[in-house]
PDB file of N, CA and C in Angstrom:
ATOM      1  N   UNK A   1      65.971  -6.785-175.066  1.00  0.00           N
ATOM      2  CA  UNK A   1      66.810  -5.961-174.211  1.00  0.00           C
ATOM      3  C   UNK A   1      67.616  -5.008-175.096  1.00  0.00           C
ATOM      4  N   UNK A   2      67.809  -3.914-174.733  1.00  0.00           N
ATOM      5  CA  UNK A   2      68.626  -2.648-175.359  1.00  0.00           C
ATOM      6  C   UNK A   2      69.871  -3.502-175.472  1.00  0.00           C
ATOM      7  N   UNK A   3      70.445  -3.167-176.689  1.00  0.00           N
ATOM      8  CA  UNK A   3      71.935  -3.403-177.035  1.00  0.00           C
ATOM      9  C   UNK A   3      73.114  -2.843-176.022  1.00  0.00           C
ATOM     10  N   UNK A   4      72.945  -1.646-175.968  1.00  0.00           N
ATOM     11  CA  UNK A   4      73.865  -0.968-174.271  1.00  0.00           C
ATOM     12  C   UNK A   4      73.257  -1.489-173.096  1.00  0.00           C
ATOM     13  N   UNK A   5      72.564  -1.670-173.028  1.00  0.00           N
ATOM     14  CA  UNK A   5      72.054  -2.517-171.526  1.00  0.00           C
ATOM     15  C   UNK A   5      72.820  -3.882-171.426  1.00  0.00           C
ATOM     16  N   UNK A   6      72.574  -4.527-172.569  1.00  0.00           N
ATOM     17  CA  UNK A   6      72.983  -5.965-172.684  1.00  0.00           C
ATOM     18  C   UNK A   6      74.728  -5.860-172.531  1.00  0.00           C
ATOM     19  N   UNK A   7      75.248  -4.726-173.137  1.00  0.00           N
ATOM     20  CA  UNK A   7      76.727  -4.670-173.115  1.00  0.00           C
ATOM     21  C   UNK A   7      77.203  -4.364-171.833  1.00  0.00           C
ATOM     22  N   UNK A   8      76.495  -3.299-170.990  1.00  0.00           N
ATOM     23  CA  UNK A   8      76.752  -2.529-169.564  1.00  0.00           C
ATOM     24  C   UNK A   8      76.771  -4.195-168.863  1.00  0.00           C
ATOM     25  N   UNK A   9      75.032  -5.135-168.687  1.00  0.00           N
ATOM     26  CA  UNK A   9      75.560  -5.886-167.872  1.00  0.00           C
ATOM     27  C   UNK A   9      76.817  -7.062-168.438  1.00  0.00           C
ATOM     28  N   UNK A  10      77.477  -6.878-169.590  1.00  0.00           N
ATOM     29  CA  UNK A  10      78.392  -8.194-169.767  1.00  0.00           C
ATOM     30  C   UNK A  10      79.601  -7.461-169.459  1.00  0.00           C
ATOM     31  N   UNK A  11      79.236  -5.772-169.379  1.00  0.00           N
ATOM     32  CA  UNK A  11      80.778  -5.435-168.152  1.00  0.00           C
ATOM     33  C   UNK A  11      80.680  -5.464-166.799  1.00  0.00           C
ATOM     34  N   UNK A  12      79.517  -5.155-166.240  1.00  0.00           N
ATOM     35  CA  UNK A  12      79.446  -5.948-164.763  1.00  0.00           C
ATOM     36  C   UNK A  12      79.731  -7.237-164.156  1.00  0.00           C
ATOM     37  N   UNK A  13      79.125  -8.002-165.261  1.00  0.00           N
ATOM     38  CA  UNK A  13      79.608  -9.305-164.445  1.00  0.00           C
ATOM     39  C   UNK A  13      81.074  -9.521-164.595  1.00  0.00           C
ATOM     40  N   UNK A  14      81.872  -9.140-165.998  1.00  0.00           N
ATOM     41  CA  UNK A  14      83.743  -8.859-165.947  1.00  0.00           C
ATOM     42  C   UNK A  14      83.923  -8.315-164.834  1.00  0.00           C
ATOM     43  N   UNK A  15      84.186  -6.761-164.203  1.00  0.00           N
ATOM     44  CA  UNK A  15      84.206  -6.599-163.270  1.00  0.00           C
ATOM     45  C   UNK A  15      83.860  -7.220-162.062  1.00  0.00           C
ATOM     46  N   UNK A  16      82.934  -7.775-161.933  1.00  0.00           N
ATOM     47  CA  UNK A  16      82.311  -8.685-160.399  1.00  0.00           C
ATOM     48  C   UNK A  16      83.466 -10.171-160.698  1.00  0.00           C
ATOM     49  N   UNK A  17      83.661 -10.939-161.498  1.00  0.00           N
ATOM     50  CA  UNK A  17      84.546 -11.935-161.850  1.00  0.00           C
ATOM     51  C   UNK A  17      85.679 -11.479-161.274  1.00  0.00           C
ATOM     52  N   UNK A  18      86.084 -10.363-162.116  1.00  0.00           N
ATOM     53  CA  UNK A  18      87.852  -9.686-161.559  1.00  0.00           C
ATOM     54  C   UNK A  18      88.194  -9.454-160.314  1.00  0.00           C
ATOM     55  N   UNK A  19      86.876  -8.644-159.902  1.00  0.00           N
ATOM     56  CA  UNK A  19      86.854  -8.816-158.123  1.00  0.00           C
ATOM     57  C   UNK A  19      86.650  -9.953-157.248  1.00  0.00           C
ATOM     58  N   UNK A  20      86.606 -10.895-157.467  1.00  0.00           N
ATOM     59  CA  UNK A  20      86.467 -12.504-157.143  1.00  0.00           C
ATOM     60  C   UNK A  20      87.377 -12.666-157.205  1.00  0.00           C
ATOM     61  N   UNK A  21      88.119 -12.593-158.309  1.00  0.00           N
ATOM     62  CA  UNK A  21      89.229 -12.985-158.331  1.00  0.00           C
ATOM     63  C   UNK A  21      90.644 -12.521-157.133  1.00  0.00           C
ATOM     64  N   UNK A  22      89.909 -11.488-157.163  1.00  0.00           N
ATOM     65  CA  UNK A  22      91.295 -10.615-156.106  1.00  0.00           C
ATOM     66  C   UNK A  22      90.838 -11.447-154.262  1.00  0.00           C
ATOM     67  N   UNK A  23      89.054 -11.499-154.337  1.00  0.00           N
ATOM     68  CA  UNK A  23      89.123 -11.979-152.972  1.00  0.00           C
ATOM     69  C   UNK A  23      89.422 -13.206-153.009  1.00  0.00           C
ATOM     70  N   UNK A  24      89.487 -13.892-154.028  1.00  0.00           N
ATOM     71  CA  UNK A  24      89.741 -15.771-153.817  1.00  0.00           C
ATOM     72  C   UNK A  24      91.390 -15.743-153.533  1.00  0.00           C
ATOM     73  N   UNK A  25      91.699 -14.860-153.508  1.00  0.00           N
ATOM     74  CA  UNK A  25      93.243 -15.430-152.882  1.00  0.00           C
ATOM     75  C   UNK A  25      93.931 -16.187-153.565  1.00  0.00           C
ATOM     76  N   UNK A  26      94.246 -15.668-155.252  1.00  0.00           N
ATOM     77  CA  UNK A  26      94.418 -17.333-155.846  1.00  0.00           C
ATOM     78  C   UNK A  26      93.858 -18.653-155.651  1.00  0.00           C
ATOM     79  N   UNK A  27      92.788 -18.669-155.653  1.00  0.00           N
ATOM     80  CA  UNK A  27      91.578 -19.237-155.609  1.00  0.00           C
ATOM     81  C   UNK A  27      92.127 -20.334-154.496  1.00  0.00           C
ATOM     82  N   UNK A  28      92.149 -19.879-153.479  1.00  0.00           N
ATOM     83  CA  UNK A  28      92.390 -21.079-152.145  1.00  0.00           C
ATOM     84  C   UNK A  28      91.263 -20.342-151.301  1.00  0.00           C
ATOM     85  N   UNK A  29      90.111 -19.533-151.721  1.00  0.00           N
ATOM     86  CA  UNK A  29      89.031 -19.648-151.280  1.00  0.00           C
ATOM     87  C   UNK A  29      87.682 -19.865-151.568  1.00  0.00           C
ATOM     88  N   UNK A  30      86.791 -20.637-151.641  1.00  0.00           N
ATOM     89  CA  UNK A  30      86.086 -21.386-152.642  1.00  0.00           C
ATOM     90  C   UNK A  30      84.855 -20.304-152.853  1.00  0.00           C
ATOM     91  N   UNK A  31      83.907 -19.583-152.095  1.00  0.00           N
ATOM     92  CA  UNK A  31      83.244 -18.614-152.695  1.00  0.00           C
ATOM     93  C   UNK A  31      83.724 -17.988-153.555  1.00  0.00           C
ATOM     94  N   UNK A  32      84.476 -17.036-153.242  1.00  0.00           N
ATOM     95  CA  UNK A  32      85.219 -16.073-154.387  1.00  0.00           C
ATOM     96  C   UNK A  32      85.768 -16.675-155.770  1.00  0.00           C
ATOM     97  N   UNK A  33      86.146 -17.987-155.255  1.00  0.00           N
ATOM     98  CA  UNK A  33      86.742 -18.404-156.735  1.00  0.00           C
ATOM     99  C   UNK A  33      85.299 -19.255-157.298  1.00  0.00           C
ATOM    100  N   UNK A  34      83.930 -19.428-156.828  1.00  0.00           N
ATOM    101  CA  UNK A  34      83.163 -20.141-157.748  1.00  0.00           C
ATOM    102  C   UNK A  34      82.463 -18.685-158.326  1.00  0.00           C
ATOM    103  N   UNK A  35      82.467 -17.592-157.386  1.00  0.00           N
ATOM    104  CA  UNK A  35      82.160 -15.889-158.361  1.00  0.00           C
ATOM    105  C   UNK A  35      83.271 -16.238-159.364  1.00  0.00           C
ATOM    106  N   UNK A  36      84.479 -15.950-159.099  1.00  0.00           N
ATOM    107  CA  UNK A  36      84.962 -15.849-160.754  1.00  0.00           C
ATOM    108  C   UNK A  36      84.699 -16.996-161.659  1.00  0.00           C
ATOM    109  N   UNK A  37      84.205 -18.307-161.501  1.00  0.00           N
ATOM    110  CA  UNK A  37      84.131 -18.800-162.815  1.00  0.00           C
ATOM    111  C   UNK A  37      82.568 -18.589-162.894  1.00  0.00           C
ATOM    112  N   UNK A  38      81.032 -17.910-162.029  1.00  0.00           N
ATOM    113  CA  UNK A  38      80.305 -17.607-162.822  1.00  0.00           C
ATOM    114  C   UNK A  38      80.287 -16.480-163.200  1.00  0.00           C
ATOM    115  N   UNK A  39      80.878 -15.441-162.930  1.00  0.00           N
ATOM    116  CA  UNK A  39      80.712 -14.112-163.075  1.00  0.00           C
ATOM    117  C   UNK A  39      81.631 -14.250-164.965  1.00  0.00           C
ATOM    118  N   UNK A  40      82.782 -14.866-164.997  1.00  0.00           N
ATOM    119  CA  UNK A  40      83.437 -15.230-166.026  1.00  0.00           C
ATOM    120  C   UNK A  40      82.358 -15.650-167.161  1.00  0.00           C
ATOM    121  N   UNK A  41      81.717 -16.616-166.649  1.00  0.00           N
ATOM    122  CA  UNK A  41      81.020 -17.598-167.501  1.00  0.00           C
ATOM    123  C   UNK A  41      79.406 -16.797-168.262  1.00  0.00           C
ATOM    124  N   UNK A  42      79.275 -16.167-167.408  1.00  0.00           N
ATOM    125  CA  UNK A  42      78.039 -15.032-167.350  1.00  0.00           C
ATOM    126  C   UNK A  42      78.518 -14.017-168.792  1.00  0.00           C
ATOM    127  N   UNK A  43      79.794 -13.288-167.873  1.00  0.00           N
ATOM    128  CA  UNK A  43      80.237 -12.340-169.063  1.00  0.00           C
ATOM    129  C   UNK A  43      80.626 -12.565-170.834  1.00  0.00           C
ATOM    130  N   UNK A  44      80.980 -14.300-170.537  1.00  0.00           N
ATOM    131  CA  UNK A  44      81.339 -14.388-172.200  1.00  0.00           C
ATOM    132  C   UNK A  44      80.609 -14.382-172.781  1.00  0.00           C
ATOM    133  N   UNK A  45      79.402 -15.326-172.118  1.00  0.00           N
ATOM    134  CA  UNK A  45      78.178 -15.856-172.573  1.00  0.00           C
ATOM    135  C   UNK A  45      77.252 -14.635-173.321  1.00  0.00           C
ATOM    136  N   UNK A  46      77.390 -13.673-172.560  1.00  0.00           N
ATOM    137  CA  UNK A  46      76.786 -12.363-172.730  1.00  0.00           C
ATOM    138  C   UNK A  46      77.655 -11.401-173.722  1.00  0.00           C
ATOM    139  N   UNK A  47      78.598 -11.607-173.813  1.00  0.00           N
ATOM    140  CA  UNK A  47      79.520 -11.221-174.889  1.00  0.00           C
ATOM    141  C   UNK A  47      79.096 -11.640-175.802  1.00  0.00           C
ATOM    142  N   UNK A  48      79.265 -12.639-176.279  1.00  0.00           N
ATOM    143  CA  UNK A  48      78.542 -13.516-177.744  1.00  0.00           C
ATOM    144  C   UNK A  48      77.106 -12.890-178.055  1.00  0.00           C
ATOM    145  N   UNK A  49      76.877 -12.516-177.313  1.00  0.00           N
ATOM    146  CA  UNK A  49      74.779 -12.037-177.965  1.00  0.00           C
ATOM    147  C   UNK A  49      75.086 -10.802-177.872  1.00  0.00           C
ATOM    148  N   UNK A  50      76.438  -9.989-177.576  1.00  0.00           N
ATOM    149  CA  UNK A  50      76.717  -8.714-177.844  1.00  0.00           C
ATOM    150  C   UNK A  50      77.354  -8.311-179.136  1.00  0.00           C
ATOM    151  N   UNK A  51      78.080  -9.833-179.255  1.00  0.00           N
ATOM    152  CA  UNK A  51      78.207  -9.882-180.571  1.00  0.00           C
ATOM    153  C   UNK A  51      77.642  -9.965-182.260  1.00  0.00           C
ATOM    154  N   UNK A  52      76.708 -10.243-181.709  1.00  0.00           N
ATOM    155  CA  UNK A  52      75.807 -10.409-182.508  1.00  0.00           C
ATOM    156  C   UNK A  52      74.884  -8.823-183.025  1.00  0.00           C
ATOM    157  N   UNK A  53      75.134  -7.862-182.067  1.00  0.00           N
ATOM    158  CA  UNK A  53      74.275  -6.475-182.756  1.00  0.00           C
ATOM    159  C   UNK A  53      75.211  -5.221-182.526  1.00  0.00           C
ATOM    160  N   UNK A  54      76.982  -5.941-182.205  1.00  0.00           N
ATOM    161  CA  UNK A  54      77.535  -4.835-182.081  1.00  0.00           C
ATOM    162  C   UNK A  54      78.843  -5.273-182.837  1.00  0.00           C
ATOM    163  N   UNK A  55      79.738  -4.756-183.911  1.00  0.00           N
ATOM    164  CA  UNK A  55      81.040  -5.189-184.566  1.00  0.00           C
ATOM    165  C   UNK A  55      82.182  -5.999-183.395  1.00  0.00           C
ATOM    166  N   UNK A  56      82.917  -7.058-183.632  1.00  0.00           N
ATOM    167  CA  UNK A  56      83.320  -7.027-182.619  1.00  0.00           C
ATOM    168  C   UNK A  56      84.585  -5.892-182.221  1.00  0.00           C
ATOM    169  N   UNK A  57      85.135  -5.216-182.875  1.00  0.00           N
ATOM    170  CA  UNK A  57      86.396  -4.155-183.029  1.00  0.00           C
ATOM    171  C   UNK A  57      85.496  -2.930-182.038  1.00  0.00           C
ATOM    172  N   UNK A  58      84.586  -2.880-181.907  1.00  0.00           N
ATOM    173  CA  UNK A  58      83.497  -1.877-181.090  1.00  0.00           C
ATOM    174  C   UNK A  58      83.474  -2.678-179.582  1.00  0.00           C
ATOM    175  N   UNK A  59      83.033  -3.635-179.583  1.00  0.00           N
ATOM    176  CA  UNK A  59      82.419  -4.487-178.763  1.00  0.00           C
ATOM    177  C   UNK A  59      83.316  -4.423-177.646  1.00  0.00           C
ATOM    178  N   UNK A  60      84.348  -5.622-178.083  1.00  0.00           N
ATOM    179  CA  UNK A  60      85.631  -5.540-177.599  1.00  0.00           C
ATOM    180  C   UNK A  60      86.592  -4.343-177.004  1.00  0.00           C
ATOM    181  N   UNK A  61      86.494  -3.550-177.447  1.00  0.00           N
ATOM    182  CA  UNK A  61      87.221  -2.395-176.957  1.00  0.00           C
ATOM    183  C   UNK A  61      86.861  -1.598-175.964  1.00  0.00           C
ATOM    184  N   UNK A  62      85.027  -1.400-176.140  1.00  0.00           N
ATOM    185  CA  UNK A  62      84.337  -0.983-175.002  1.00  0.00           C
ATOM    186  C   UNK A  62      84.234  -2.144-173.458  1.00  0.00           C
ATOM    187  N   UNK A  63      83.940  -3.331-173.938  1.00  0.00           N
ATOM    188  CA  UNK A  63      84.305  -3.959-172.810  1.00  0.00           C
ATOM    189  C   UNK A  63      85.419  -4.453-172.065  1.00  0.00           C
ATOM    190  N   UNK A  64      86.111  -4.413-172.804  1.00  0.00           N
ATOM    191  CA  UNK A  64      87.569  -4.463-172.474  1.00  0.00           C
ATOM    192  C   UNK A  64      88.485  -3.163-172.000  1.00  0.00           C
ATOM    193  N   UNK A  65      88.149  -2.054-172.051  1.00  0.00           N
ATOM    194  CA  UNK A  65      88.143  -0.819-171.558  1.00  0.00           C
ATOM    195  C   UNK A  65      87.297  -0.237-170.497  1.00  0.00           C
ATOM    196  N   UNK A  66      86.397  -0.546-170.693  1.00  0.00           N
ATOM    197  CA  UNK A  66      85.496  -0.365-169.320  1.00  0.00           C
ATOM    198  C   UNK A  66      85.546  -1.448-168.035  1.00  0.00           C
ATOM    199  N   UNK A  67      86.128  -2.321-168.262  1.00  0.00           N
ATOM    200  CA  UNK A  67      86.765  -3.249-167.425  1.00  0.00           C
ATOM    201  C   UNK A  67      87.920  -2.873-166.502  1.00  0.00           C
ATOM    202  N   UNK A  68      88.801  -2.384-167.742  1.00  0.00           N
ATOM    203  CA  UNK A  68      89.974  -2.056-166.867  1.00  0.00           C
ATOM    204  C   UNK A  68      89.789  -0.652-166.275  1.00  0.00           C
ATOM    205  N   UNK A  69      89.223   0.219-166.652  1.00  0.00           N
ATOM    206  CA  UNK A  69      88.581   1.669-165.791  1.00  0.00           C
ATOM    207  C   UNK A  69      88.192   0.964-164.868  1.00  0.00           C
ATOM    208  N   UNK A  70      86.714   0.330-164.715  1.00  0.00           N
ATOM    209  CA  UNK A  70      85.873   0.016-163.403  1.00  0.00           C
ATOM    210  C   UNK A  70      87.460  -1.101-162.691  1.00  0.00           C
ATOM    211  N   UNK A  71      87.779  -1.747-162.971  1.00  0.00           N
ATOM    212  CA  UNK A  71      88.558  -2.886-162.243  1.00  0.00           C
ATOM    213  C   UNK A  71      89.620  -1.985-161.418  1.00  0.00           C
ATOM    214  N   UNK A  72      90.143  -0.961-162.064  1.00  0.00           N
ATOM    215  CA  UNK A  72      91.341   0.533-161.752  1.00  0.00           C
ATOM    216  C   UNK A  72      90.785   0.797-160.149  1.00  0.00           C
ATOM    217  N   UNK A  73      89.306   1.520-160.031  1.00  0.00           N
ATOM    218  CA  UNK A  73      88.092   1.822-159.307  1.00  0.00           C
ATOM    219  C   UNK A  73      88.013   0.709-158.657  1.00  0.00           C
ATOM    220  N   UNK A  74      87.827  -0.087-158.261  1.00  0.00           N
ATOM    221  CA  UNK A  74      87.372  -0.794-157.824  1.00  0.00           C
ATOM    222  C   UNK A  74      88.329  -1.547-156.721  1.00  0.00           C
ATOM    223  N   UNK A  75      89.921  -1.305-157.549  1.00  0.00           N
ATOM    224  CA  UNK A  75      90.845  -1.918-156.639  1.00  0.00           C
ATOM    225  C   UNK A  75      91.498  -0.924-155.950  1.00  0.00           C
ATOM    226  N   UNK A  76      90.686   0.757-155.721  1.00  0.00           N
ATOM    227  CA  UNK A  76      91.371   1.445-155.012  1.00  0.00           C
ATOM    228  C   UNK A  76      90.144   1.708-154.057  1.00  0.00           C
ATOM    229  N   UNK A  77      88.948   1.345-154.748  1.00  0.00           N
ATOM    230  CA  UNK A  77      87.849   1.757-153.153  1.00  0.00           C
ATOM    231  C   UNK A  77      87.783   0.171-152.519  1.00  0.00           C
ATOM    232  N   UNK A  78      87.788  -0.992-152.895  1.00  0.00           N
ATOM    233  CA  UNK A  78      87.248  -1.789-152.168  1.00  0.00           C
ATOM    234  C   UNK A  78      88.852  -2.417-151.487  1.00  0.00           C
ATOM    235  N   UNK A  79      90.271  -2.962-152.147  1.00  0.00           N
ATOM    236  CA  UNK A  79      91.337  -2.656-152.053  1.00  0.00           C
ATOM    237  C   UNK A  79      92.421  -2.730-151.184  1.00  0.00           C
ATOM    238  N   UNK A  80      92.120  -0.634-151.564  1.00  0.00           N
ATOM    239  CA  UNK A  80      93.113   0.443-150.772  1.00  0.00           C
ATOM    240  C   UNK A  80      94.098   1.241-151.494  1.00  0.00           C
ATOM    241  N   UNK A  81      94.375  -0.028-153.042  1.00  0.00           N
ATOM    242  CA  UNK A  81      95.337   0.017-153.573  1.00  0.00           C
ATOM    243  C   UNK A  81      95.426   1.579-154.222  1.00  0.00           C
ATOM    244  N   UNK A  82      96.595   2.185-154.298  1.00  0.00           N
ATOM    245  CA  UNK A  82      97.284   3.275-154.724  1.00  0.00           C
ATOM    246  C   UNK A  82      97.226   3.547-156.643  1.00  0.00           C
ATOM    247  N   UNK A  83      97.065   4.745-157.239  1.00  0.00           N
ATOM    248  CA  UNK A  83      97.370   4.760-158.523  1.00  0.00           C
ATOM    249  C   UNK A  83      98.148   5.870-158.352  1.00  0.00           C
ATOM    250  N   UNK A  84      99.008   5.720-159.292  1.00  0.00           N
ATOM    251  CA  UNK A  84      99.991   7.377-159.913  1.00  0.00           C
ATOM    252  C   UNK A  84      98.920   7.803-160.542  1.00  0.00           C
ATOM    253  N   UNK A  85     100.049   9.676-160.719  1.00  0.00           N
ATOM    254  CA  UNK A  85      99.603  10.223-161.766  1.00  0.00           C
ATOM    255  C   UNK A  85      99.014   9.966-163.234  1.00  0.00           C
ATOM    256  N   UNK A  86     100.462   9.255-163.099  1.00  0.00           N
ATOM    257  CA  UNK A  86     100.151   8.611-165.210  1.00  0.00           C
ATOM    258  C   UNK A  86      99.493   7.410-165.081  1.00  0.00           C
ATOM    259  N   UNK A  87      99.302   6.835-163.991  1.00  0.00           N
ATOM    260  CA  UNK A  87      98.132   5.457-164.313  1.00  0.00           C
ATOM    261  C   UNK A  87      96.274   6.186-164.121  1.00  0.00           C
ATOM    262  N   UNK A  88      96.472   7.514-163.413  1.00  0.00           N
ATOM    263  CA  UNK A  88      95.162   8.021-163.518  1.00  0.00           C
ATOM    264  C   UNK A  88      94.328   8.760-164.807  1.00  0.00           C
ATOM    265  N   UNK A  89      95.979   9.120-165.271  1.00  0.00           N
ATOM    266  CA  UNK A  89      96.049   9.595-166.714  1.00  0.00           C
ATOM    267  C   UNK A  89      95.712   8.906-168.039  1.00  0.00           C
ATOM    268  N   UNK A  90      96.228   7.532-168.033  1.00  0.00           N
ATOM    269  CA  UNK A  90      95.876   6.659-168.363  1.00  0.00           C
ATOM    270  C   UNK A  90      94.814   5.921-168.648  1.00  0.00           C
ATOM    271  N   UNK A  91      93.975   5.645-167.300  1.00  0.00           N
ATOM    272  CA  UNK A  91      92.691   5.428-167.331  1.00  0.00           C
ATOM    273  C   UNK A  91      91.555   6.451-168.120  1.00  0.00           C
ATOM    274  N   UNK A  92      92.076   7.370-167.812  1.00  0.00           N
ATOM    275  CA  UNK A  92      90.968   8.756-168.226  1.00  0.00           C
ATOM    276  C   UNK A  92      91.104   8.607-169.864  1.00  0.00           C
ATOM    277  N   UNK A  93      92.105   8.427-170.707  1.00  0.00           N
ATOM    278  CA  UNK A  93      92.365   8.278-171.887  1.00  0.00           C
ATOM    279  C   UNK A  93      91.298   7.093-172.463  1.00  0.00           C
ATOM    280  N   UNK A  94      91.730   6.250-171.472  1.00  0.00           N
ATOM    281  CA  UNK A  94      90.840   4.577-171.735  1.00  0.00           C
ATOM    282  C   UNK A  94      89.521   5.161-171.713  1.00  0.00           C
ATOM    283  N   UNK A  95      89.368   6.168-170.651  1.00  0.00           N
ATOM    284  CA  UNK A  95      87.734   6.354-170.374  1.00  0.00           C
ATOM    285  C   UNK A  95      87.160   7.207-171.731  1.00  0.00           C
ATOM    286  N   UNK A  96      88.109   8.049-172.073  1.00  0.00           N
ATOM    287  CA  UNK A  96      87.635   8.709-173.453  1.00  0.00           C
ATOM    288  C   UNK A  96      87.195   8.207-174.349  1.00  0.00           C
ATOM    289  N   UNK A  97      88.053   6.902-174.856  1.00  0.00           N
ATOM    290  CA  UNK A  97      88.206   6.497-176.036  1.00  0.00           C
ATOM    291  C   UNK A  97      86.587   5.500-175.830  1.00  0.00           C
ATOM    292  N   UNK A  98      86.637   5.013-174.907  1.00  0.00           N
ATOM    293  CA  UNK A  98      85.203   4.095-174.785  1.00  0.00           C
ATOM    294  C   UNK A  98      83.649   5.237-174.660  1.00  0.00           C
ATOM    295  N   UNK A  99      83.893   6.198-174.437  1.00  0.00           N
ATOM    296  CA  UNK A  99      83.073   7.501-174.679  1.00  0.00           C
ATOM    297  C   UNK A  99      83.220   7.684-176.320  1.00  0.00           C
ATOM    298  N   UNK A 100      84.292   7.601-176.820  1.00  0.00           N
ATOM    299  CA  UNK A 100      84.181   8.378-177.928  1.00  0.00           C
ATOM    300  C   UNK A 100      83.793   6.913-178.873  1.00  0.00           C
ATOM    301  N   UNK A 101      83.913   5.573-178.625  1.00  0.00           N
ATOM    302  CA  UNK A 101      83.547   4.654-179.314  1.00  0.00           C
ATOM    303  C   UNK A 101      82.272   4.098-179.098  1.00  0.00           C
ATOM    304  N   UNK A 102      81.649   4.598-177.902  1.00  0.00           N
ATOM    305  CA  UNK A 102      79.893   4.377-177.851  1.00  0.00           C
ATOM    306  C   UNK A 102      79.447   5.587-179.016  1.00  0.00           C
ATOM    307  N   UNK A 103      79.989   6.849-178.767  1.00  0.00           N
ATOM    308  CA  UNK A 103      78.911   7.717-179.889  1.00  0.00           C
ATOM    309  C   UNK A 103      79.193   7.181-181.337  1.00  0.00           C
ATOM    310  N   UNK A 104      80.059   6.272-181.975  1.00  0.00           N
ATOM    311  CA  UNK A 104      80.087   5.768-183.064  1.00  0.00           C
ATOM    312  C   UNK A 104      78.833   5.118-183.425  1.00  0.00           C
ATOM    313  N   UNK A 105      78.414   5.812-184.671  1.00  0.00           N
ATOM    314  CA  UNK A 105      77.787   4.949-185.736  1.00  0.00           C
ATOM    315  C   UNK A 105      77.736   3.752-186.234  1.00  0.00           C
ATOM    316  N   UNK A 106      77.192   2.539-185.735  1.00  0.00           N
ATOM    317  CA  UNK A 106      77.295   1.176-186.257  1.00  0.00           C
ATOM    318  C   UNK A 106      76.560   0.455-186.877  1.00  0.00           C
ATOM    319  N   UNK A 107      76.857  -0.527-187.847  1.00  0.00           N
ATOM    320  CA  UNK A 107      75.373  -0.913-188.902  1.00  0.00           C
ATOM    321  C   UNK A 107      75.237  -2.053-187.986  1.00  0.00           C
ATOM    322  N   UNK A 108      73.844  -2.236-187.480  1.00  0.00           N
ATOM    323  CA  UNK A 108      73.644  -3.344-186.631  1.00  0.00           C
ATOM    324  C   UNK A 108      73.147  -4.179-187.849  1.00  0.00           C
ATOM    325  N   UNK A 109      73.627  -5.749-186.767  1.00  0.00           N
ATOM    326  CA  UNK A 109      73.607  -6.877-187.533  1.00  0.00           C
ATOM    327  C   UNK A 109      72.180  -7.354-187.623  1.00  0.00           C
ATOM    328  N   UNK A 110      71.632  -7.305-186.517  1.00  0.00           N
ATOM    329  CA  UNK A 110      70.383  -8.037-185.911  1.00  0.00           C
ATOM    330  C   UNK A 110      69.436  -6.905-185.424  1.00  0.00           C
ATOM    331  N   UNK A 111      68.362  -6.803-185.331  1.00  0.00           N
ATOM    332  CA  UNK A 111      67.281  -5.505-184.310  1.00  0.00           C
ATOM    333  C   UNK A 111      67.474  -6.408-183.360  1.00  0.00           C
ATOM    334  N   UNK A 112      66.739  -5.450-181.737  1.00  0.00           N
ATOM    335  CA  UNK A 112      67.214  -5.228-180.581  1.00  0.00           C
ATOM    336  C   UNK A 112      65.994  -6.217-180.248  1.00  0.00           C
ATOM    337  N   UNK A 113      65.214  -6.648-181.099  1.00  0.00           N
ATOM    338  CA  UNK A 113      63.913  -8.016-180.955  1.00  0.00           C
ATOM    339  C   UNK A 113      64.810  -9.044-180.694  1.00  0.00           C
ATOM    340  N   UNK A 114      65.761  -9.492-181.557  1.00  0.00           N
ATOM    341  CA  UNK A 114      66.567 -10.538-181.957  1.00  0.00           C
ATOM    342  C   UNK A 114      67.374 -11.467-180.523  1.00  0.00           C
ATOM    343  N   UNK A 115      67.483 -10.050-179.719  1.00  0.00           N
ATOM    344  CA  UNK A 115      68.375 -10.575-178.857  1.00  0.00           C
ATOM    345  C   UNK A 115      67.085 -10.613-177.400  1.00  0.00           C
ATOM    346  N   UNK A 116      66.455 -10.421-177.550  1.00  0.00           N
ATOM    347  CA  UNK A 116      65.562 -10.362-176.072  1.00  0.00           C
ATOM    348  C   UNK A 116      65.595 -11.842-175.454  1.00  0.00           C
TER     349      UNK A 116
END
């Protein structure tokens, strides 16, 4: 599997977890809260074999940034919820910096065989 493929889905399932999280109600509802512990369990799991062909100071920042963009999105279309100016401002910065840290140059650890 492509190294960005493998990273895109270990930010989907973060995102799908986070959103579980918001419908479990503080988990006093049992679908939503068994999505967040697999959607959770999915994403680390998948983190670790991201770790493996991407630095983690790269890794980390892109998924952890693209989390909180999509999670931003996500809690104003599915929601309702409201953002300011400077929290839209904000995000867009986040969105840069994870743009400008995918076109980085990285010495991979492993080829893209390694992880299939």
């Amino acid at each position: 599997m492509n190294k960005y493929a493998l990273l895109s889905l270990t930010i989907l399932f973060e995102l799908f977890a986070t959103t579980m999280l918001k419908y479990s109600d503080g988990f006093s509802i049992l679908l939503p809260s068994i999505g967040v512990v697999v959607g959770y369990l999915l994403s680390f799991t998948l983190l670790g074999f991201v770790l493996k062909v991407f630095p983690l100071n790269m890794a980390y920042a892109i998924w952890s940034g693209s989390g909180v963009a999509l999670a931003s999105l996500a809690s104003v279309i599915l929601f309702g919820e409201t953002m300011n100016a400077m929290a839209i401002v904000a995000i867009i910065f986040i969105i840069i910096g994870v743009v400008i840290l995918s076109g980085t140059k990285t010495e991979d650890h492993v080829t893209e065989k390694e992880i299939s």
